[in-house]
Protein backbone atom coordinates (compact mmCIF):
# COMPACT_ATOMS: atom_id res chain seq x y z
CA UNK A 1 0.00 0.00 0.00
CA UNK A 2 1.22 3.44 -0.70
CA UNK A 3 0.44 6.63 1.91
CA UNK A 4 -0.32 9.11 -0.01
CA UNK A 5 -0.42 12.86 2.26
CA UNK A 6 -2.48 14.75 0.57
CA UNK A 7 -4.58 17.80 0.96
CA UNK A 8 -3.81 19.57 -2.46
CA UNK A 9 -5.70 19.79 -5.15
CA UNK A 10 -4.02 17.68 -6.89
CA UNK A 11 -4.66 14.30 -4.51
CA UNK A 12 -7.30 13.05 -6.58
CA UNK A 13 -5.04 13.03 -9.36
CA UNK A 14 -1.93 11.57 -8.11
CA UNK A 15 -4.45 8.87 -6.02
CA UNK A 16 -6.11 7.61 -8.77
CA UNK A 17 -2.99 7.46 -11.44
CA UNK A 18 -1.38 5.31 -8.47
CA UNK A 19 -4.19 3.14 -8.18
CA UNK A 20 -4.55 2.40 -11.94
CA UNK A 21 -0.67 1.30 -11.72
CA UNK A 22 -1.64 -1.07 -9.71
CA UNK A 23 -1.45 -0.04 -5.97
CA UNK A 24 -3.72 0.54 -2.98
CA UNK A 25 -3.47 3.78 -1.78
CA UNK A 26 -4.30 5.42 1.36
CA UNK A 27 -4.94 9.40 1.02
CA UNK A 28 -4.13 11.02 4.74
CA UNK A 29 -5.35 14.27 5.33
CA UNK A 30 -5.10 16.91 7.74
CA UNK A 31 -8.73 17.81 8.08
CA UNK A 32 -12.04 15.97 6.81
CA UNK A 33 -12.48 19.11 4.54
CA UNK A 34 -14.04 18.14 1.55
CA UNK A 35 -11.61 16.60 -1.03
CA UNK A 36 -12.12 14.50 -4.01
CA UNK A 37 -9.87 11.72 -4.07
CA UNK A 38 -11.13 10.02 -7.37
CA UNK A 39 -13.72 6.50 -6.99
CA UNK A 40 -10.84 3.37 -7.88
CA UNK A 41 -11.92 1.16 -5.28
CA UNK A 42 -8.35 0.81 -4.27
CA UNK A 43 -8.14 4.29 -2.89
CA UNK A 44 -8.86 4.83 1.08
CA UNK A 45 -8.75 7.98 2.81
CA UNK A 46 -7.94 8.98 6.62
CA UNK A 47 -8.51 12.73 7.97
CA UNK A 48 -6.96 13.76 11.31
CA UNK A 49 -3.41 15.63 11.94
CA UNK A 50 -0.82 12.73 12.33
CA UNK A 51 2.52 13.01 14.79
CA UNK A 52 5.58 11.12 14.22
CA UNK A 53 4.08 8.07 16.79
CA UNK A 54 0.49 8.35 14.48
CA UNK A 55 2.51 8.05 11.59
CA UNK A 56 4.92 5.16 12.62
CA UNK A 57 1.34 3.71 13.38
CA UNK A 58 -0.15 3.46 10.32
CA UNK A 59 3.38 2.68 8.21
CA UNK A 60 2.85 -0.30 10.71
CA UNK A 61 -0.56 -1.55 10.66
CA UNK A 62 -1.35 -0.81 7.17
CA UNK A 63 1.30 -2.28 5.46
CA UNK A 64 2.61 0.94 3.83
CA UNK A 65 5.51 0.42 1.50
CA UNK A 66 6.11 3.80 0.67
CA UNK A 67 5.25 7.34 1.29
CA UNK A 68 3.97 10.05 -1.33
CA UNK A 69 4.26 13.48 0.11
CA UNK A 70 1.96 16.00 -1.56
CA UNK A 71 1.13 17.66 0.82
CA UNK A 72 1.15 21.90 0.70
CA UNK A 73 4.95 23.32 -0.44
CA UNK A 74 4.88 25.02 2.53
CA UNK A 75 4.17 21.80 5.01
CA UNK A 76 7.65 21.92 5.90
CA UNK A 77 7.38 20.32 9.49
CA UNK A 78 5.00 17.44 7.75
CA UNK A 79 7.61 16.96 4.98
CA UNK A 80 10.28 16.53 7.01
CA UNK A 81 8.42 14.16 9.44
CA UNK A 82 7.79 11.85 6.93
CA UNK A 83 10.58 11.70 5.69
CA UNK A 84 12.56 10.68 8.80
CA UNK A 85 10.02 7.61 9.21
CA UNK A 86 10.45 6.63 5.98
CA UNK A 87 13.92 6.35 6.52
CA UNK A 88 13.48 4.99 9.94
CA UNK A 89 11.03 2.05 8.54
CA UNK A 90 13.06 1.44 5.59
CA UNK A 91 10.36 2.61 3.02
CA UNK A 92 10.72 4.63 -0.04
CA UNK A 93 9.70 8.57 0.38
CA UNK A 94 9.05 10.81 -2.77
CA UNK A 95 7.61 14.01 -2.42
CA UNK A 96 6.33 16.03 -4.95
CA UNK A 97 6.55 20.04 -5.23
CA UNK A 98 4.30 22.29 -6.90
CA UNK A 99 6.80 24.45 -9.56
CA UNK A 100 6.77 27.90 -8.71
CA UNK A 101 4.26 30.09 -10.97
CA UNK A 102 5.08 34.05 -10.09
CA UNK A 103 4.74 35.66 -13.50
CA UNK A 104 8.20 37.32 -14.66
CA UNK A 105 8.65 41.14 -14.35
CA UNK A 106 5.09 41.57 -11.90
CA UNK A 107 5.81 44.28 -9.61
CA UNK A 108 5.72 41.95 -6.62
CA UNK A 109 7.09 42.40 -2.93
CA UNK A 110 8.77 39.22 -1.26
CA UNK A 111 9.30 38.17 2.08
CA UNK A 112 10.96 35.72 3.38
CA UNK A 113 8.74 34.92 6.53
CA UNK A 114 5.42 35.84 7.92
CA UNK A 115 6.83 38.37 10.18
CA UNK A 116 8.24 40.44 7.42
CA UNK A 117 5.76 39.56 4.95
CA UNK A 118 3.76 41.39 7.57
CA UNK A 119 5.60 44.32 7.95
CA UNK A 120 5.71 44.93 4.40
CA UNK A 121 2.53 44.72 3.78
CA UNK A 122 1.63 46.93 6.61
CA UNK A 123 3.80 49.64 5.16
CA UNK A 124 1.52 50.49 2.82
CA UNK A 125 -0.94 51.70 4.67
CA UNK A 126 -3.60 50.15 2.66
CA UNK A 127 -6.31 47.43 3.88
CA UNK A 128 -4.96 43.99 3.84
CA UNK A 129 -6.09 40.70 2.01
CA UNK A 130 -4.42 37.66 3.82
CA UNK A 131 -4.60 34.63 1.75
CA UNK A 132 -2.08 32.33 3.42
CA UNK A 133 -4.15 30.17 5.75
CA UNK A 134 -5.44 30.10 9.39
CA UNK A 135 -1.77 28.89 10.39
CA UNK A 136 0.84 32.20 10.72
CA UNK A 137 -2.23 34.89 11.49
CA UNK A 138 -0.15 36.18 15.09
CA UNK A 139 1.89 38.75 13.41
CA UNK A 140 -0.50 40.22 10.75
CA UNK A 141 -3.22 40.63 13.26
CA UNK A 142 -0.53 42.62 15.47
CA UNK A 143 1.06 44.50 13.26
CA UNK A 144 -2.69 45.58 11.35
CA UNK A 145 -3.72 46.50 14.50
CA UNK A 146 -0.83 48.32 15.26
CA UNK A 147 -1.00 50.56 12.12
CA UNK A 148 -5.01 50.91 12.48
CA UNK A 149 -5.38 49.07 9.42
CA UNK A 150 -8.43 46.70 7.97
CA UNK A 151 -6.99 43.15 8.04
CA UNK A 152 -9.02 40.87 6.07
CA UNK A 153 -8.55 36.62 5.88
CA UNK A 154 -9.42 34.44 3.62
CA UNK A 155 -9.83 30.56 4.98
CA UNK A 156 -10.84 27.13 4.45
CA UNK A 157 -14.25 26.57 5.67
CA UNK A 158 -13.12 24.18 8.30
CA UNK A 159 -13.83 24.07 12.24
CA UNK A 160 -9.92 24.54 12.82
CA UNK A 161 -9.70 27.41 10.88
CA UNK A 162 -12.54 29.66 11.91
CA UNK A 163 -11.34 28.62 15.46
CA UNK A 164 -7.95 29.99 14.56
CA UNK A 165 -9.48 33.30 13.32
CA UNK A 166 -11.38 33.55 16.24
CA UNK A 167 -8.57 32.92 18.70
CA UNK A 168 -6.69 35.47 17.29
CA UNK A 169 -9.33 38.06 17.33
CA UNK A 170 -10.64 38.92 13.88
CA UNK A 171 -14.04 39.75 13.53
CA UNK A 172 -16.74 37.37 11.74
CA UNK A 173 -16.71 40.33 9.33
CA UNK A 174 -13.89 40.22 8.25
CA UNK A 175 -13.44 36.47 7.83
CA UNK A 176 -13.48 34.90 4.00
CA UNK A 177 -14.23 31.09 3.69
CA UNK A 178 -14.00 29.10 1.24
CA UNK A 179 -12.17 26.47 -0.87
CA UNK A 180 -9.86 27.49 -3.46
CA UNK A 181 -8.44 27.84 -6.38
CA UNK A 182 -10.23 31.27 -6.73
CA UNK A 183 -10.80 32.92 -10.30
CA UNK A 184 -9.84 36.44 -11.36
CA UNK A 185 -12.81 37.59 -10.77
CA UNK A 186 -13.74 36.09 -7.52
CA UNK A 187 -10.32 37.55 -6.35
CA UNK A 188 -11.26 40.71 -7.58
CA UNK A 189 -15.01 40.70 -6.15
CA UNK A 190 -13.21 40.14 -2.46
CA UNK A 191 -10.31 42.81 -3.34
CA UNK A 192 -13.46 45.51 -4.57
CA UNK A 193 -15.71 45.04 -1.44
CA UNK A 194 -13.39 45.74 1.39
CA UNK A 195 -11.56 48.24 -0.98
CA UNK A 196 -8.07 45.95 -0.31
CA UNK A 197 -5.01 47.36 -1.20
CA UNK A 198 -2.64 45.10 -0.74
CA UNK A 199 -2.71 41.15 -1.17
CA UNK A 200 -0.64 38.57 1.06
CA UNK A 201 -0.18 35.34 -0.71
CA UNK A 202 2.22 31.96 -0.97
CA UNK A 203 3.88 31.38 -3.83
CA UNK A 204 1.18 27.44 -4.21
CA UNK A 205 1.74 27.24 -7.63
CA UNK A 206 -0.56 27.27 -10.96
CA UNK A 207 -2.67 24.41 -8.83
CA UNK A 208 -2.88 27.09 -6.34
CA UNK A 209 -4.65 29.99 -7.84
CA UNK A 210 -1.50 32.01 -7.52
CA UNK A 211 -1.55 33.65 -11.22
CA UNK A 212 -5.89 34.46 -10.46
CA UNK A 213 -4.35 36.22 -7.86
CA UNK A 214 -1.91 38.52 -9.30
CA UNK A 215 -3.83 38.81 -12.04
CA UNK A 216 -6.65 39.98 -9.66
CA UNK A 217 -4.17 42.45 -7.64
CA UNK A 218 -2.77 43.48 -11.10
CA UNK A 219 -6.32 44.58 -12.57
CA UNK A 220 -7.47 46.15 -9.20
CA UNK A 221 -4.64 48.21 -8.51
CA UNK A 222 -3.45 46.33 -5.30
CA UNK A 223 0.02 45.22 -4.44
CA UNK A 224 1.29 41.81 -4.23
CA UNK A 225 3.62 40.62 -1.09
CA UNK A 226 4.51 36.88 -1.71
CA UNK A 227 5.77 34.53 1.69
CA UNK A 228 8.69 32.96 -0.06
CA UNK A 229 8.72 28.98 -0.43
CA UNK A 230 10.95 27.75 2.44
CA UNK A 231 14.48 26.15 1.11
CA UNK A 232 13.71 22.71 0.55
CA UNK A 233 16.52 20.43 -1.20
CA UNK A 234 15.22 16.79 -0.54
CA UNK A 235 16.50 13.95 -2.36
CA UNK A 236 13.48 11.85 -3.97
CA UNK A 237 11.73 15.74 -4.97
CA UNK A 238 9.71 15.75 -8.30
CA UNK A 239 7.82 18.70 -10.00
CA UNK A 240 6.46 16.25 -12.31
CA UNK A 241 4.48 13.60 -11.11
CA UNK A 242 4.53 11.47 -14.20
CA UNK A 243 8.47 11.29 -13.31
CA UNK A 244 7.45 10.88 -9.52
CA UNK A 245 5.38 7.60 -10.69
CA UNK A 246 7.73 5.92 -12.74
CA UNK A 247 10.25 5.95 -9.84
CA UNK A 248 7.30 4.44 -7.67
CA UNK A 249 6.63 1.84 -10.29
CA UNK A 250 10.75 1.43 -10.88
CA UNK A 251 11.13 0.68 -6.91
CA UNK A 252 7.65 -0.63 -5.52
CA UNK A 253 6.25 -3.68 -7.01
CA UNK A 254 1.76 -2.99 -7.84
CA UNK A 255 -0.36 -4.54 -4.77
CA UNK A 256 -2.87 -6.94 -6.42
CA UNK A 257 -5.49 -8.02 -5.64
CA UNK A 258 -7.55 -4.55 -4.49
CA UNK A 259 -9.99 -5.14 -1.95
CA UNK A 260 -13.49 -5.44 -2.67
CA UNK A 261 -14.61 -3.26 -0.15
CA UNK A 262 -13.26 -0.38 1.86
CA UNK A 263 -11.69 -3.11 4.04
CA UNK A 264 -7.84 -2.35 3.80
């Protein structure tokens, strides 16, 4: 069986081109969010935040003879759990990173971290879209309400990220949910009707909405300040999951037969 950490739009993809090679895959997730993982009966799916001892636990009872990371590019902590028990348990990791997808010559403002992303973005005295998730909120909430300015988030509609927003104190108002990617114009409908003027993003890729976005910011008059991916130089990285299967089918020999039910 392979694990397959998902969460990405593009898990029902990579699950069901590993299934019709031949393998039983189980899709883990972080939350029970919504998420189409395709219908071959040898796909499976877990929800639920997994620690290194949750991990070793289902590499374990599952039978898992290899781990495909696809999780966000940003999951840095996840990535480099699993890959540590892969290496502890002797199984094949491959992880697979979304390629970059900033349009050249944009007039775009990068930051290395939240923190500065932040500050940047606070320097412009404008009201703030924050696209970036429910997880690094802390120091745009402090430094908006520092500089008396409109802070706006956009969020998955899941419980543990409108709990997030609320613990750090942003008003029902100003909270955005919903499940991306996000089209020009439902970028710009957000940007026009709390008058944003600048836009906080990740750099996640085409799969990500990340051109939508500039595009958006672009049309609308609104800066861009990109969180820059973290430095990640793993051995066993693809951009191109065709490639990333072949060396799964090169190393891993196809479980057979699938189950016939969602027994695993």
């Amino acid at each position: 069986m392979i694990l397959l950490l998902g969460g990405t739009r593009e898990t029902a993809l990579f699950a069901d081109s590993l299934a019709a090679a031949g393998y039983r895959v189980l899709v883990s997730t972080a939350t029970d969010i919504s998420l189409d993982i395709g219908i071959h009966p040898g796909i499976q799916r877990r929800a639920g935040s997994l620690d290194e001892e949750g991990l070793r636990g289902i590499v374990k009872s599952r039978g898992i003879r290899a781990i495909v990371d696809a999780t966000h590019p940003y999951a840095v902590q996840v990535r480099e759990m699993a890959r540590k028990i892969a290496h502890e348990m002797n199984i094949l990791y491959l992880t697979y990173i979304r390629p970059s997808a900033i349009p050249a010559g944009e007039d775009i403002f990068y930051a290395p971290n939240h923190e500065e992303a932040a500050r940047v973005a606070c320097s412009f005295g404008r009201p703030i879209l924050l696209t970036t998730g429910s997880k690094n909120l802390g120091p745009y909430v402090g430094q908006s309400k520092n500089a008396g300015l409109k802070l706006i988030v956009r969020v998955l509609p899941a419980r543990e990220s409108m709990e997030a927003c609320r613990w750090a104190g942003i008003p029902e108002g100003f909270i955005v949910a919903g499940r991306g990617p996000f089209s020009v114009e439902d970028n710009r409908a957000v940007i026009k009707k709390f008058n944003i003027g600048v836009l906080v993003t990740k750099d996640s890729g085409i799969a990500g909405g990340l051109p939508d976005k500039i595009e958006a910011a672009r049309l609308e008059n609104c800066r861009v300040v990109v969180v820059q991916r973290p430095v990640q130089k793993w051995s066993g990285a693809f951009e191109n999951f065709a490639d990333l299967l072949e060396e799964v089918r090169a190393r891993v020999s196809p479980d057979t037969p699938f189950p016939l039910s969602g027994e695993p």
